[in-house]
Each structure stands twice: as structure tokens, then as C-alpha cells.
N, C-alpha and C. Protein backbone atom coordinates (compact mmCIF):
# COMPACT_ATOMS: atom_id res chain seq x y z
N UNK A 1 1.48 -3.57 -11.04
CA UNK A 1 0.81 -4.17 -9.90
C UNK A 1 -0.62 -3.65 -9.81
N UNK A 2 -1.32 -4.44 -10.00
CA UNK A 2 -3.12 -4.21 -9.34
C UNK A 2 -3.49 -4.88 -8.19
N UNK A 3 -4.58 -4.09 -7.21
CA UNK A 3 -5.09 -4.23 -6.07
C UNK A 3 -6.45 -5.53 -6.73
N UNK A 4 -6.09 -6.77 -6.24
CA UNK A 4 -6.85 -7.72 -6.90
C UNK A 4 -8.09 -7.33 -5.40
N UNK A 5 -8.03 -7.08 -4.74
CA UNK A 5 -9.04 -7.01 -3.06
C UNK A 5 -8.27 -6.23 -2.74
N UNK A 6 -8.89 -4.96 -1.76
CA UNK A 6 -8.84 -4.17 -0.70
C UNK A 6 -9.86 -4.24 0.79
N UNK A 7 -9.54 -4.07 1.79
CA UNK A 7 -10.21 -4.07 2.69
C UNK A 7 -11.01 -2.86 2.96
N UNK A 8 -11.59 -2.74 3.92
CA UNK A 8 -12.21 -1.22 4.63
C UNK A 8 -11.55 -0.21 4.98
N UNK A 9 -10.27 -0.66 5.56
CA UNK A 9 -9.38 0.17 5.91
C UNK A 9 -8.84 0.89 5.23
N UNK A 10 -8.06 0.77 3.86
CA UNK A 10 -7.04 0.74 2.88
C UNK A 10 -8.57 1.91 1.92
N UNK A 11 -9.63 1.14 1.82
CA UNK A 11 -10.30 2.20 0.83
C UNK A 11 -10.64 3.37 1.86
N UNK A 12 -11.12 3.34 3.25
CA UNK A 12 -11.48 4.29 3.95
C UNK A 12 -10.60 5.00 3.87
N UNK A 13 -8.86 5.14 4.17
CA UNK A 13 -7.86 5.87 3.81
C UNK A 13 -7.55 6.76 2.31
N UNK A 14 -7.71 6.34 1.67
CA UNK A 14 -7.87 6.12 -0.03
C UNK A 14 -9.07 6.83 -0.81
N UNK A 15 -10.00 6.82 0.70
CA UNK A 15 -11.23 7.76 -0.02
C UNK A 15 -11.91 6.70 -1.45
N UNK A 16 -11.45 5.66 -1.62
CA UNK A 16 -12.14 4.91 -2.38
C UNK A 16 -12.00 3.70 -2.84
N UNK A 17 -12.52 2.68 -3.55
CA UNK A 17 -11.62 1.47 -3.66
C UNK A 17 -11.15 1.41 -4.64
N UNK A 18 -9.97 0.82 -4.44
CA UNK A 18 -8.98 0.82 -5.24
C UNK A 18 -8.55 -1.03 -6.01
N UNK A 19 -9.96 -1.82 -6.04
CA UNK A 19 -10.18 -3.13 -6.41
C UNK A 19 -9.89 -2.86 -7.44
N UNK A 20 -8.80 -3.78 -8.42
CA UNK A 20 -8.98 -3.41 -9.91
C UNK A 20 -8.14 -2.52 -10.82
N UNK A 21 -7.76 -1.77 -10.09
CA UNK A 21 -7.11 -0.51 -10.15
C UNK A 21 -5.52 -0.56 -9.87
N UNK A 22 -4.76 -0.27 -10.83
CA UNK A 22 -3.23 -0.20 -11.05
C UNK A 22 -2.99 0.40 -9.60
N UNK A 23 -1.58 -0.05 -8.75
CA UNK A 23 -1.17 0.88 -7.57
C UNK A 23 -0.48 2.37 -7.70
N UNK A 24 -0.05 2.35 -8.96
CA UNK A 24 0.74 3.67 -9.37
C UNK A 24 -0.66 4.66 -9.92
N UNK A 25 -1.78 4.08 -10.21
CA UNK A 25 -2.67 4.59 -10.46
C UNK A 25 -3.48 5.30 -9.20
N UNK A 26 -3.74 4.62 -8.25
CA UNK A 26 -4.65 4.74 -6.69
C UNK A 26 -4.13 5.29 -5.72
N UNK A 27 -2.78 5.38 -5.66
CA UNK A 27 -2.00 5.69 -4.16
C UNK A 27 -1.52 7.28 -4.40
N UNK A 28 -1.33 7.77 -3.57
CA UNK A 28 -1.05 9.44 -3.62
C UNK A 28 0.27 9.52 -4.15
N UNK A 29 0.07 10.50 -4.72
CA UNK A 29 1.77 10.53 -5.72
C UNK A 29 2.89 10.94 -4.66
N UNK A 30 2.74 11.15 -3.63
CA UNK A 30 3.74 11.13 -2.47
C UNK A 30 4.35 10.32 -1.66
N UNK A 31 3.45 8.64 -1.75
CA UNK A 31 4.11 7.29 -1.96
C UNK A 31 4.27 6.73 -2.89
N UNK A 32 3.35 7.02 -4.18
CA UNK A 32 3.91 5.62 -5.17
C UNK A 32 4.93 5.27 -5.15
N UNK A 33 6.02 6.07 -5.53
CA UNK A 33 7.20 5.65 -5.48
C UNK A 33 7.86 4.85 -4.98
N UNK A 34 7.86 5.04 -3.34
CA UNK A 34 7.66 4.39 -2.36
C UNK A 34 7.41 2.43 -2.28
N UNK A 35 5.85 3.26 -2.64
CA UNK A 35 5.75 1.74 -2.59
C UNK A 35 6.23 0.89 -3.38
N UNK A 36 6.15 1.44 -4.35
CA UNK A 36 6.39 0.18 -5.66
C UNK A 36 7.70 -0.71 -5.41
N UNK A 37 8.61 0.36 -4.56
CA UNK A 37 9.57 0.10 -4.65
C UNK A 37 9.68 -1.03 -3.57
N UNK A 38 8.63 -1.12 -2.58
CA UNK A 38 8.66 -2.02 -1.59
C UNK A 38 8.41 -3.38 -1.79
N UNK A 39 7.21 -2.81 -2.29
CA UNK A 39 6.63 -3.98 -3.27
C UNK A 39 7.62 -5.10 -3.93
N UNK A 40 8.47 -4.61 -4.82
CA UNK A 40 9.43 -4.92 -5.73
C UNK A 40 10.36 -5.33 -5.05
N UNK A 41 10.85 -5.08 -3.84
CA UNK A 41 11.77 -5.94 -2.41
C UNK A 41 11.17 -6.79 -1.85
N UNK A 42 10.06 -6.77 -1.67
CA UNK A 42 9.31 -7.91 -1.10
C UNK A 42 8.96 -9.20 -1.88
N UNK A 43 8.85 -8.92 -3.69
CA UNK A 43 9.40 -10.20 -4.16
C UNK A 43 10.24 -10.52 -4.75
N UNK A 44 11.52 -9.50 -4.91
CA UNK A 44 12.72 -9.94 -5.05
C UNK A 44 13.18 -10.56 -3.35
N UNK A 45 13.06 -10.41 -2.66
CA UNK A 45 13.87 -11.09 -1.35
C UNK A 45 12.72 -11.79 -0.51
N UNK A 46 11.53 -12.20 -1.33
CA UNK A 46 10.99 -13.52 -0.73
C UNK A 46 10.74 -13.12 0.44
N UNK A 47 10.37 -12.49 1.43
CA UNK A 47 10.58 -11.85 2.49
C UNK A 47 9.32 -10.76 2.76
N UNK A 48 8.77 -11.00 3.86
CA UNK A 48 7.92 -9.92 4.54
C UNK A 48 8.83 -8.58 4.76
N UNK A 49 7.88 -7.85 4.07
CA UNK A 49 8.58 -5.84 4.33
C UNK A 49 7.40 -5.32 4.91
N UNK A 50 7.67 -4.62 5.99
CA UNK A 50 7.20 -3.53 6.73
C UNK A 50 8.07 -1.95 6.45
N UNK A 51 6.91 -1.14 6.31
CA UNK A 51 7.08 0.57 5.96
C UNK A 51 6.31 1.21 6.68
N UNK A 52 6.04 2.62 6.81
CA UNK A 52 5.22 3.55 7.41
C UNK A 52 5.62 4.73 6.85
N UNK A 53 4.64 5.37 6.85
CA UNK A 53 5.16 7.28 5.90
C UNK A 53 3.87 7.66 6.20
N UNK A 54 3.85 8.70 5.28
CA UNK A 54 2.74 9.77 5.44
C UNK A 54 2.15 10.26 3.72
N UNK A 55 1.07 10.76 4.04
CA UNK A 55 0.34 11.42 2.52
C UNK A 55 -0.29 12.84 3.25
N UNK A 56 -0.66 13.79 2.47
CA UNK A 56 -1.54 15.12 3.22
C UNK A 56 -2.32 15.11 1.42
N UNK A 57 -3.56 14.85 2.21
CA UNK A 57 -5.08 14.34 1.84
C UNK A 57 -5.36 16.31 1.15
N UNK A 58 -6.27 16.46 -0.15
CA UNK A 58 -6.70 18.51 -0.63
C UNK A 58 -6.95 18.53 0.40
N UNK A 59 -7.33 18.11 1.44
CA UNK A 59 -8.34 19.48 2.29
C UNK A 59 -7.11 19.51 3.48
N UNK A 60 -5.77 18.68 3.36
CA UNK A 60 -4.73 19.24 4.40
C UNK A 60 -4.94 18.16 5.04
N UNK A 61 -5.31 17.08 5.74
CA UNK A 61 -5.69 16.27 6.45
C UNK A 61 -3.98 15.28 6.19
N UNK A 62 -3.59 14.90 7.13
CA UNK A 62 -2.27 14.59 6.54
C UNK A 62 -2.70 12.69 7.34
N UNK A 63 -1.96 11.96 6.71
CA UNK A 63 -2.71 10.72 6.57
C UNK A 63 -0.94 9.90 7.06
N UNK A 64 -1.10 9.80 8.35
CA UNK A 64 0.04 8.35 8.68
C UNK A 64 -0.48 6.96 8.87
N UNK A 65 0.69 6.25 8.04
CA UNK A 65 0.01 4.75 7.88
C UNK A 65 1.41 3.89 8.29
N UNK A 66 1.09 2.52 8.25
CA UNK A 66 1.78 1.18 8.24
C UNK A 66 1.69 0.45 7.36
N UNK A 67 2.13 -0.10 6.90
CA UNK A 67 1.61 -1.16 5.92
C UNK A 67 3.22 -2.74 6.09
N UNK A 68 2.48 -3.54 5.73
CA UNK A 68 2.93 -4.96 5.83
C UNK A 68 2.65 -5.73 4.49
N UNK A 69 4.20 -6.12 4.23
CA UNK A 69 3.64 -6.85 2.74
C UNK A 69 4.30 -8.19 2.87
N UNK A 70 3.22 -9.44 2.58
CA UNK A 70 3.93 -10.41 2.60
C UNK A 70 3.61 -11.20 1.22
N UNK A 71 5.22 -11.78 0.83
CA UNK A 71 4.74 -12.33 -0.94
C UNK A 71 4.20 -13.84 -0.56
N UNK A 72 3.37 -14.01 -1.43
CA UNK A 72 2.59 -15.54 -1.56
C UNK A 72 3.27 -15.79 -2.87
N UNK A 73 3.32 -17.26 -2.72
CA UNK A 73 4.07 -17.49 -3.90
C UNK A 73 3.68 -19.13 -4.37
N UNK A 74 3.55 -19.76 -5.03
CA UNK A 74 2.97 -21.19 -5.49
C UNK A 74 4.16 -22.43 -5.60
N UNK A 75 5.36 -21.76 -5.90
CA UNK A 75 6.36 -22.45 -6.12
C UNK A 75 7.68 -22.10 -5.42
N UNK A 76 7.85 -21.00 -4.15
CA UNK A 76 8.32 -20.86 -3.16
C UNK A 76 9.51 -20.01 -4.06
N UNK A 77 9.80 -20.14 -4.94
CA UNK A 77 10.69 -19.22 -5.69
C UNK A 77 9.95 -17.70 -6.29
N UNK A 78 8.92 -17.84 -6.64
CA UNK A 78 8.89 -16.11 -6.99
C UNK A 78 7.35 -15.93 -6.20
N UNK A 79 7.07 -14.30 -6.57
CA UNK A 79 5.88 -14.15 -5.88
C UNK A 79 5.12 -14.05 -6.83
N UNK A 80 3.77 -15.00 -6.91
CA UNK A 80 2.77 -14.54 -7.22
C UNK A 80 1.63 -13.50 -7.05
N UNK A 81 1.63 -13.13 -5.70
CA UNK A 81 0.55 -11.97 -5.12
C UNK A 81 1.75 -11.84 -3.76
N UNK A 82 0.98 -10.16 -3.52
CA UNK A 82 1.55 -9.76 -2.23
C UNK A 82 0.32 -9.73 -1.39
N UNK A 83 0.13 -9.97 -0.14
CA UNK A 83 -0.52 -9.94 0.82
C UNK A 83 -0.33 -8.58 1.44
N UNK A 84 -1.37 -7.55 1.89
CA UNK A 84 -0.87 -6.44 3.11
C UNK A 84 -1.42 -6.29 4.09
N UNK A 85 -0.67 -5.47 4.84
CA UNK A 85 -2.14 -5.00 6.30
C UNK A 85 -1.36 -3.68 6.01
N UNK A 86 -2.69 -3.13 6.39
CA UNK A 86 -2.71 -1.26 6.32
C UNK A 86 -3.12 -0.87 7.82
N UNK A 87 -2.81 0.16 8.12
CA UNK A 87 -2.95 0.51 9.30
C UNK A 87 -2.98 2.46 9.26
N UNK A 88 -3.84 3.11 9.61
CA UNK A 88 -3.57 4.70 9.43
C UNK A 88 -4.41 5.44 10.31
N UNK A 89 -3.99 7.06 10.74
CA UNK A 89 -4.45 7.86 11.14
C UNK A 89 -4.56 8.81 10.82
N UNK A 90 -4.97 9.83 10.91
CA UNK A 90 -5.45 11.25 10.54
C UNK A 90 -5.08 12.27 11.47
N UNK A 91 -4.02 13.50 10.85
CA UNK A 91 -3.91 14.76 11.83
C UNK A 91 -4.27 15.61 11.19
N UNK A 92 -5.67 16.44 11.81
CA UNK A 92 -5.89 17.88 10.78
C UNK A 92 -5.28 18.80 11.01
N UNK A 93 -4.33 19.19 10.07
CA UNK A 93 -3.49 20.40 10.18
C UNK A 93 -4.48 21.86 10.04
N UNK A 94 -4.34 22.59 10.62
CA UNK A 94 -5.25 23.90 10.15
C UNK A 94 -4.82 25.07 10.39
């Protein structure tokens, strides 16, 4: 899976953009997993998935998010692209 577009949000979280760029490649190794796996439900079951978790950013900054995935698809049987909304906050642990 590659991030064909990212928004402001998603790179402001991310510390960078992630246009272009594999998801197992860009995302903190404390979701990939995660996601991919969401990802991978969302176009096996045709179906909008909603998640939320957490990442803790080197400098400790621990990062809670939302995210929303919906599959687009051309022929209503598989997905061609996933659609998301990201959503996150920041707690500095210290």
C-alpha cells in the first residue's frame, strides 16, 4: 500500500509527508501492523473501518489518533483506493 495524497494533518502528525511512500515504510513501527491490517479489512469487507491507538514520537511526545478508512472501488466488488480521515493529539510525557 502507498499514500497516493496526504493531507496537513496526517503529515503534521508524521513529521513529514508521506506522498509516495510505502505505509509499512512511513507509519511508526508501533502501528504498522495495525494498520495494514485494517487496511486489509476494509477491502476485504467492502466496508468503512474506524480505529484509534497511539505512537510515542524520540523526544517522548506520545501521539493519539483516529483514523477512518473508506474503500473506493470502480466495480463495487474490490477496492481500488482507500479513502481516510486522520484525526490526533499530543501528550508530553516528561
Amino acid at each position: 500500500h502507498v499514500f497516493v495524497r496526504a493531507g496537513s494533518v496526517l503529515c503534521n502528525a508524521l513529521g513529514s509527508d508521506p506522498t509516495g511512500k510505502k505505509v509499512a515504510d512511513v507509519l511508526p513501527r508501533e502501528i504498522v501492523g495495525r494498520a495494514l491490517y485494517f487496511q486489509k479489512a476494509a477491502c476485504d469487507l467492502m466496508a468503512p473501518i474506524d480505529e484509534a491507538g497511539k505512537w510515542v514520537r524520540a523526544d517522548g511526545t506520545e501521539v493519539l489518533y483516529r483514523a477512518v478508512l473508506l474503500p473506493l472501488s470502480d466495480d463495487q466488488r474490490s477496492a481500488d483506493y482507500l479513502l481516510g480521515a486522520f484525526s490526533f493529539r499530543t501528550i508530553v510525557n516528561h
